[in-house]
C-alpha atoms as a PDB file:
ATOM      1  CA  UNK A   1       1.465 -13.303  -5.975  1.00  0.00           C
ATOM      2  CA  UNK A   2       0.157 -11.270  -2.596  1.00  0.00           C
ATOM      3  CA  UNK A   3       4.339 -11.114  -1.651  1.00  0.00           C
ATOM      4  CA  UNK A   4       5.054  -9.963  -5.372  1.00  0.00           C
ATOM      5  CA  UNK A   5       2.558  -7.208  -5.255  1.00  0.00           C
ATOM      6  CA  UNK A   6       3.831  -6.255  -2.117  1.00  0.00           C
ATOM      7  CA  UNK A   7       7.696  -5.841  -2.868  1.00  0.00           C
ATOM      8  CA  UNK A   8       6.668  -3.976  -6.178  1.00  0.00           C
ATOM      9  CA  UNK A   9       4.689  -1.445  -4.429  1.00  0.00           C
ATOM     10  CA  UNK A  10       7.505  -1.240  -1.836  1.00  0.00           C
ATOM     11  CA  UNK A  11      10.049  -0.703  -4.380  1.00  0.00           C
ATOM     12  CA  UNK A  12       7.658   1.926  -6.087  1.00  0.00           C
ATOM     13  CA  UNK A  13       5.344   0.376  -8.683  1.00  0.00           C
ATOM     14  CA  UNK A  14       2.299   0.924  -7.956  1.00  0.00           C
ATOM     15  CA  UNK A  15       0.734  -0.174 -11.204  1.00  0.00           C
ATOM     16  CA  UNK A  16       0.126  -3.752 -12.312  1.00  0.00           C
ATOM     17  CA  UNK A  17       1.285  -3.390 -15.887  1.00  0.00           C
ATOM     18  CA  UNK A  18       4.907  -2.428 -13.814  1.00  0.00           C
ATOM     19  CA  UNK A  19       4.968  -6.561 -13.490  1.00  0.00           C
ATOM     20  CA  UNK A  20       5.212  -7.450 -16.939  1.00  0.00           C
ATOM     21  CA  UNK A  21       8.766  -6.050 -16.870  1.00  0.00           C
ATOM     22  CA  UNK A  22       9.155  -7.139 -12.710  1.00  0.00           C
ATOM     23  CA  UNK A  23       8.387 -10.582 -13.280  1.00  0.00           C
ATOM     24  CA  UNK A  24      12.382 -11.052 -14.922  1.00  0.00           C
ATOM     25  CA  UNK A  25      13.736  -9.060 -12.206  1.00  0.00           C
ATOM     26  CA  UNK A  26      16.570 -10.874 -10.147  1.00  0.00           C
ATOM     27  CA  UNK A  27      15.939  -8.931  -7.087  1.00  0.00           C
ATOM     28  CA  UNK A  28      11.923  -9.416  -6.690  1.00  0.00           C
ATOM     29  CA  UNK A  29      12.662 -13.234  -7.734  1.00  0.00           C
ATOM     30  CA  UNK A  30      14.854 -13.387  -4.610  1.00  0.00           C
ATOM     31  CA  UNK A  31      12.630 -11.579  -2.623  1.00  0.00           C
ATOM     32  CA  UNK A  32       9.601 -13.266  -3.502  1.00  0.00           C
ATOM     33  CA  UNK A  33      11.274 -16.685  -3.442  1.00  0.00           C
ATOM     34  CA  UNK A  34      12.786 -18.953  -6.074  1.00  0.00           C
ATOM     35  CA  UNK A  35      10.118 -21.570  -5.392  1.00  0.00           C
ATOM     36  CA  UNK A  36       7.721 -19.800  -7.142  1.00  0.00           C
ATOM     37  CA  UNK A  37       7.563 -17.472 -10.551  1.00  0.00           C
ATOM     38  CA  UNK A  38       6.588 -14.385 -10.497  1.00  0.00           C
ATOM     39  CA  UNK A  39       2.822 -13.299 -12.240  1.00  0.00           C
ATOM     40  CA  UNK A  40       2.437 -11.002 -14.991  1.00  0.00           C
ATOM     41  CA  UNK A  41      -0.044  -8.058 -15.356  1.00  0.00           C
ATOM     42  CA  UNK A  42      -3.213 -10.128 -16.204  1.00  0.00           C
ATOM     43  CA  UNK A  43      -2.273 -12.855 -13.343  1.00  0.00           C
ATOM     44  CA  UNK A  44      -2.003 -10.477 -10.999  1.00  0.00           C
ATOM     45  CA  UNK A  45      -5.241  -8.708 -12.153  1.00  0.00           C
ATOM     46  CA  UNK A  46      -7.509 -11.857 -11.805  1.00  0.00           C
ATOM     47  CA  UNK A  47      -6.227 -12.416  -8.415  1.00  0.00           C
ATOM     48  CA  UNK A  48      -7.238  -8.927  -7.233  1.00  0.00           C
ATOM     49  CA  UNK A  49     -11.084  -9.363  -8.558  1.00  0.00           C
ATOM     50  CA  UNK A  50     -11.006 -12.707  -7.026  1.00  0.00           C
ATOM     51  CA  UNK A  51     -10.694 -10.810  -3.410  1.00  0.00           C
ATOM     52  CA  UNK A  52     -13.610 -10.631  -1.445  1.00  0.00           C
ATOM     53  CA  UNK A  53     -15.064  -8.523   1.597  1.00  0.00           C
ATOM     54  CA  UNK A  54     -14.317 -11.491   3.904  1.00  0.00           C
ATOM     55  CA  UNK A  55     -10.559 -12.210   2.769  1.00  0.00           C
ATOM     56  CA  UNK A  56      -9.782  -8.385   3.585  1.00  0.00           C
ATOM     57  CA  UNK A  57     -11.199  -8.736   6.620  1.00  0.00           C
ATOM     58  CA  UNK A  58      -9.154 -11.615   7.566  1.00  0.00           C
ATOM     59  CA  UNK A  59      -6.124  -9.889   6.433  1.00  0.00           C
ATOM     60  CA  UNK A  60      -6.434  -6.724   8.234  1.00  0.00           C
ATOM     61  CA  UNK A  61      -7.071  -8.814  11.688  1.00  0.00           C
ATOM     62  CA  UNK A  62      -3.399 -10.304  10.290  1.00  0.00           C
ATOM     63  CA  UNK A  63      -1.913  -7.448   9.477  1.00  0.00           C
ATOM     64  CA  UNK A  64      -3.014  -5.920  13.463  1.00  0.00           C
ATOM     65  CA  UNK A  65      -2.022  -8.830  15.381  1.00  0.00           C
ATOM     66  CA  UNK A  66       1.132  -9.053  13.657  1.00  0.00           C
ATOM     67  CA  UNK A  67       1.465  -5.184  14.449  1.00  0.00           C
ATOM     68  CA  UNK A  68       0.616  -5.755  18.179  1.00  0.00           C
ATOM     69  CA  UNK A  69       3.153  -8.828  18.438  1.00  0.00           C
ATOM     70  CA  UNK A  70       5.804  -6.612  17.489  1.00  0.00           C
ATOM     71  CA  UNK A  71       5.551  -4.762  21.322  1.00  0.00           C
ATOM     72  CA  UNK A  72       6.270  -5.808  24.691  1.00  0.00           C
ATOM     73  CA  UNK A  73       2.746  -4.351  25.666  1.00  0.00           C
ATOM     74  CA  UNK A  74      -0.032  -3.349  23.112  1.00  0.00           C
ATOM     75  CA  UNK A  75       0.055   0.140  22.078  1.00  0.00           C
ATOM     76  CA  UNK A  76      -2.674   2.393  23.839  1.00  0.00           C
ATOM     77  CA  UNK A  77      -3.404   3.767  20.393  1.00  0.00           C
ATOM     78  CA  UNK A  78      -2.678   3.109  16.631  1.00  0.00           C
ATOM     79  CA  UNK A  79      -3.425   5.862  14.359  1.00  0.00           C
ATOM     80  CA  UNK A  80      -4.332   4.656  10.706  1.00  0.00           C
ATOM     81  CA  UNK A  81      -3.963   7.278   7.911  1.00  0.00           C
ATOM     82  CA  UNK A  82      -5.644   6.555   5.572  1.00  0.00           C
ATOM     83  CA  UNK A  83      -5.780   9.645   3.029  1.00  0.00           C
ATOM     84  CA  UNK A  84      -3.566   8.767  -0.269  1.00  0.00           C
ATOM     85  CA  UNK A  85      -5.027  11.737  -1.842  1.00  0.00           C
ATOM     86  CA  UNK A  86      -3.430  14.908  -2.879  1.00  0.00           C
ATOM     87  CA  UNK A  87      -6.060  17.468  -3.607  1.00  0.00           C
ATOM     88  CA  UNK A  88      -5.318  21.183  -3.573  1.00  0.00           C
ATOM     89  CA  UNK A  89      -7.989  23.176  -1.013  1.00  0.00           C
ATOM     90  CA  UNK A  90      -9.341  26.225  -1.416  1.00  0.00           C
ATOM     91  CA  UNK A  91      -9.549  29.260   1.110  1.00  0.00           C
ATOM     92  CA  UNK A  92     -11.854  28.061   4.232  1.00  0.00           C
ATOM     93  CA  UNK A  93     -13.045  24.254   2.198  1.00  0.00           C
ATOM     94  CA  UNK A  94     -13.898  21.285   4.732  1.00  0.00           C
ATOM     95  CA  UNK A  95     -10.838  19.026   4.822  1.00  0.00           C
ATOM     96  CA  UNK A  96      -8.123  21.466   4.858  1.00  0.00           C
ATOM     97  CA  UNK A  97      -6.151  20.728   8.078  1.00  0.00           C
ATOM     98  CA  UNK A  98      -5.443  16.657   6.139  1.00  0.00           C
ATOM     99  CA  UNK A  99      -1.873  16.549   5.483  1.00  0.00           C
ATOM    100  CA  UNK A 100      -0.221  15.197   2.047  1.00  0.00           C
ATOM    101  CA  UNK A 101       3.109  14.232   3.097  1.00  0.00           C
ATOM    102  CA  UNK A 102       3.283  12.982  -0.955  1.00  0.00           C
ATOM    103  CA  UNK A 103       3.048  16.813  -1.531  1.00  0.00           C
ATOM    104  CA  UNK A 104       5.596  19.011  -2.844  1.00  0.00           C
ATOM    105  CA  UNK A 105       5.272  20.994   0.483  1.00  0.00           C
ATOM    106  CA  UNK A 106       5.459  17.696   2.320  1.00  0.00           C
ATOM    107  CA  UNK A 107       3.364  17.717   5.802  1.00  0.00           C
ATOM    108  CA  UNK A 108       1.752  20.903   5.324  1.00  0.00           C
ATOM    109  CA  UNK A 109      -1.540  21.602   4.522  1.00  0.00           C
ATOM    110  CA  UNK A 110      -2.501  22.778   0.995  1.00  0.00           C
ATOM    111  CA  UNK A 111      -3.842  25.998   1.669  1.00  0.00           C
ATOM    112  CA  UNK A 112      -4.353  28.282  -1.630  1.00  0.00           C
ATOM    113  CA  UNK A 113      -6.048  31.752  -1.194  1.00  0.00           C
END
């Protein structure tokens, strides 16, 4: 279910009642695997709530080692961005100089008046 949820968002659906339709599609079956069907909306719901603090945890420290594997040498920095948000500012507001490459005016700074 983790590797369903991952394709859809990577093909662009976000939203879990996407997977009632997803869960017939060839493509996702093939990525996912044919060893397994694929979950529908409320499936795929349960299994989020069932997540806890300690399980994210775990799959961050994953997710970074996997990262790290992927060079000869460790990288002397990783930058994480982690603002999905795309909120106009206002004149001198704090968080103004955050980019929203989502934006229409992808990488710049929303900067109104």
């Amino acid at each position: 279910m983790t590797r369903q949820q991952v394709f859809g968002v990577a093909a662009g659906y976000e939203d879990l009642i996407d997977h009632e339709a997803l869960r017939f599609d060839q493509a996702l079956q093939t990525a996912v695997g044919p060893e397994s069907d694929l979950a529908g909306k409320s499936t795929l719901c349960r299994m989020e709530q069932q997540v806890d603090r300690r399980s994210v945890i775990k799959a961050h420290e994953l997710l970074r080692h996997h990262f790290i594997e992927q060079h000869e040498a460790p990288p002397k920095k990783i930058v994480l961005d982690f603002d999905g948000t795309d909120i106009l500012v206002y004149a001198y507001q704090p968080g103004k100089f955050f980019r929203h490459y989502d934006s229409p005016l992808r990488g710049c700074t929303h900067l109104v008046g």
